[in-house]
Protein backbone atom coordinates (compact mmCIF):
# COMPACT_ATOMS: atom_id res chain seq x y z
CA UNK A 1 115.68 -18.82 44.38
CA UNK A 2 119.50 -19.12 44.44
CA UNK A 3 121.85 -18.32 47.09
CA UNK A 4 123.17 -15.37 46.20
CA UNK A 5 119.71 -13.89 45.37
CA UNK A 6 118.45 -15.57 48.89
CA UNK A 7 121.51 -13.89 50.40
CA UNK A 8 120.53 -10.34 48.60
CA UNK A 9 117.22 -10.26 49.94
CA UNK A 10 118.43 -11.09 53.31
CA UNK A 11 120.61 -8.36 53.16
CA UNK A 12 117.88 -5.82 52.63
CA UNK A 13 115.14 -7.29 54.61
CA UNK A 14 116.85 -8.82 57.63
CA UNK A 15 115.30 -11.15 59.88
CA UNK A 16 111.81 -10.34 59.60
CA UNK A 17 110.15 -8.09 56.95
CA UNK A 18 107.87 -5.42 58.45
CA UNK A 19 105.90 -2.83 56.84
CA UNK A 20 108.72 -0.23 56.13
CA UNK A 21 111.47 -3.35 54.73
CA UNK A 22 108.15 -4.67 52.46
CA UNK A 23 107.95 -0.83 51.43
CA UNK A 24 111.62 -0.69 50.75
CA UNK A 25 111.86 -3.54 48.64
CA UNK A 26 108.91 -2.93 46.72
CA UNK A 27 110.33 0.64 46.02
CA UNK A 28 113.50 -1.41 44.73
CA UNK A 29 111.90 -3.76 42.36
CA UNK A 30 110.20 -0.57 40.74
CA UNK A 31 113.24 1.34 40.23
CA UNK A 32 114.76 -1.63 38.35
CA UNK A 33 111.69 -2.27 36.59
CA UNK A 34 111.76 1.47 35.46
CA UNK A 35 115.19 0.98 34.36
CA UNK A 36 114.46 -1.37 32.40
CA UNK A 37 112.54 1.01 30.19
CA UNK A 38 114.93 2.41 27.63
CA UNK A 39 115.16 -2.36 26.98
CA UNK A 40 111.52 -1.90 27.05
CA UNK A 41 110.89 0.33 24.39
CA UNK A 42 113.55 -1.06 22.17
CA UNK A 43 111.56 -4.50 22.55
CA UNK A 44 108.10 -2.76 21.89
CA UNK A 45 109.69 -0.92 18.75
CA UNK A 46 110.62 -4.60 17.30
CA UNK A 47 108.23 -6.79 18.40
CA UNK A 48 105.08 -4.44 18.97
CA UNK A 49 103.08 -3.97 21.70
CA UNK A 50 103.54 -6.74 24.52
CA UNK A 51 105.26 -7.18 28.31
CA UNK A 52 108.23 -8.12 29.40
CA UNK A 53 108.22 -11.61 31.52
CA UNK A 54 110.80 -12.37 34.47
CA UNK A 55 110.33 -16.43 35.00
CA UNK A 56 113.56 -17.07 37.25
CA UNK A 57 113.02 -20.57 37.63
CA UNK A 58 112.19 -20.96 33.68
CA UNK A 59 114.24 -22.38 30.56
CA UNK A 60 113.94 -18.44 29.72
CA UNK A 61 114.34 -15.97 32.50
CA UNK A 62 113.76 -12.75 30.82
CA UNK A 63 111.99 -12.11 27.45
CA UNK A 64 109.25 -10.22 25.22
CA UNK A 65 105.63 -11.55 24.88
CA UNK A 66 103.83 -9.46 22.68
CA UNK A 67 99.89 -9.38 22.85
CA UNK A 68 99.41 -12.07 20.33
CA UNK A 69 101.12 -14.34 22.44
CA UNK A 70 99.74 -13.48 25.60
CA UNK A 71 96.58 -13.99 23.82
CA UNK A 72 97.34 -17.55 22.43
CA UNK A 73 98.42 -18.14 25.78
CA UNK A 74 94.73 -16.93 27.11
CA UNK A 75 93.29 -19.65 24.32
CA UNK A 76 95.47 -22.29 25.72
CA UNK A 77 94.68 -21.73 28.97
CA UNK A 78 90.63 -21.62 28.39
CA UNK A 79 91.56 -25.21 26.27
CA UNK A 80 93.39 -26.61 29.22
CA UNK A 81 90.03 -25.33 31.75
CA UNK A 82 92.49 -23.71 33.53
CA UNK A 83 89.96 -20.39 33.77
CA UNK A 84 92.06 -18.34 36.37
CA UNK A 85 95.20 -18.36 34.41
CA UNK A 86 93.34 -17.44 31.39
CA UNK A 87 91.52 -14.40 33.24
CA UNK A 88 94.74 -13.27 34.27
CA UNK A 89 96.12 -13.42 30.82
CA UNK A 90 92.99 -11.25 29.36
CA UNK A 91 93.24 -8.96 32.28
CA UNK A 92 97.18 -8.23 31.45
CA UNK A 93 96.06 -8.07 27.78
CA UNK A 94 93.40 -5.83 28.33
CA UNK A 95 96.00 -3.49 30.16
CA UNK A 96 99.03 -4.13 28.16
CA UNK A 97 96.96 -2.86 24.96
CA UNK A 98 96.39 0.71 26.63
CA UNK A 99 100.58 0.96 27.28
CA UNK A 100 102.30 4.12 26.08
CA UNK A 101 105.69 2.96 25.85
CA UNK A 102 107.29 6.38 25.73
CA UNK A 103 106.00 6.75 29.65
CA UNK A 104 105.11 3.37 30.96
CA UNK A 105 106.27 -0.55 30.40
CA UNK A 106 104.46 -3.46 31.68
CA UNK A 107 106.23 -6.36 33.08
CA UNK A 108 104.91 -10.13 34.21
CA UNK A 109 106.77 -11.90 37.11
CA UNK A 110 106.11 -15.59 37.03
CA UNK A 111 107.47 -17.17 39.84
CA UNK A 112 106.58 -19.85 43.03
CA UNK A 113 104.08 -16.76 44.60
CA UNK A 114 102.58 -17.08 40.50
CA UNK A 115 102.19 -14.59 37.75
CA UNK A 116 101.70 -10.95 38.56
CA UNK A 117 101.24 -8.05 35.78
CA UNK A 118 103.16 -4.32 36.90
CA UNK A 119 102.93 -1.70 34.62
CA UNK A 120 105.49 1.03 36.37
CA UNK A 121 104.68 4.66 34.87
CA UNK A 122 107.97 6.41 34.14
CA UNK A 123 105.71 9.58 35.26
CA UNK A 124 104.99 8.95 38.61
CA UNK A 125 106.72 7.03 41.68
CA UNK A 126 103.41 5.15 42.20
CA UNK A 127 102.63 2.16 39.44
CA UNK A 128 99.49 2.45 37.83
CA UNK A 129 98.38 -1.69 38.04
CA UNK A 130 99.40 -4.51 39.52
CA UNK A 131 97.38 -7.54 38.14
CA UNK A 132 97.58 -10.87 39.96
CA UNK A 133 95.43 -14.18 40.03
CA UNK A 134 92.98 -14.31 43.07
């Protein structure tokens, strides 16, 4: 993570992050994610159905994966015998095929803590599925 993004999080979380700072941020990181909607369905009206990915230590940060990506990427994965990364990848797929985008958007993070699916309902403070490897 950068500085300024080190210094951000600092900012909000202090010293030590309890309970009600982990709440805090997480309520954060949704209401940018549901922001991000109105980019969301613009990408989903080009591209078709898929996720948008958030890699910040990537050649790409930010971009659109649509479901036959994310499903090569599954193939590559089972190739590669790398069978938790490509159960992730059907999970997300599985989910990312049942998204509405005029009320909900699904979004992968891929970073050091690894690749976790959100799909934020515009509908509802609460999102609907958070999909991670474990």
């Amino acid at each position: 993570m950068n500085n300024r993004r080190e210094q951000l999080l600092a900012s909000l979380i202090g010293e030590e992050l309890d309970e009600e700072k982990a709440k805090m941020l997480d309520t954060t990181i949704k209401l940018i994610l549901s922001d991000m909607g109105d980019f969301y369905a613009k990408m989903w009206a080009a591209e078709g159905p898929g996720v948008m990915v958030f890699q910040p230590k990537g050649e790409r940060t930010m971009f659109f994966m649509t479901l036959k990506e994310m499903h090569a990427a599954q193939e590559e994965c089972e190739r590669d015998n790398n069978g938790d990364l490509a159960e992730s990848f059907r999970r997300i797929v599985a989910a990312a095929q049942k998204i509405d985008p005029a009320s909900s958007a699904g979004y992968i993070i891929n970073d050091e803590a690894g690749m976790r699916f959100f799909q934020v309902d515009y509908n509802t403070v609460k999102d609907e599925k958070v999909i991670s490897p474990s």
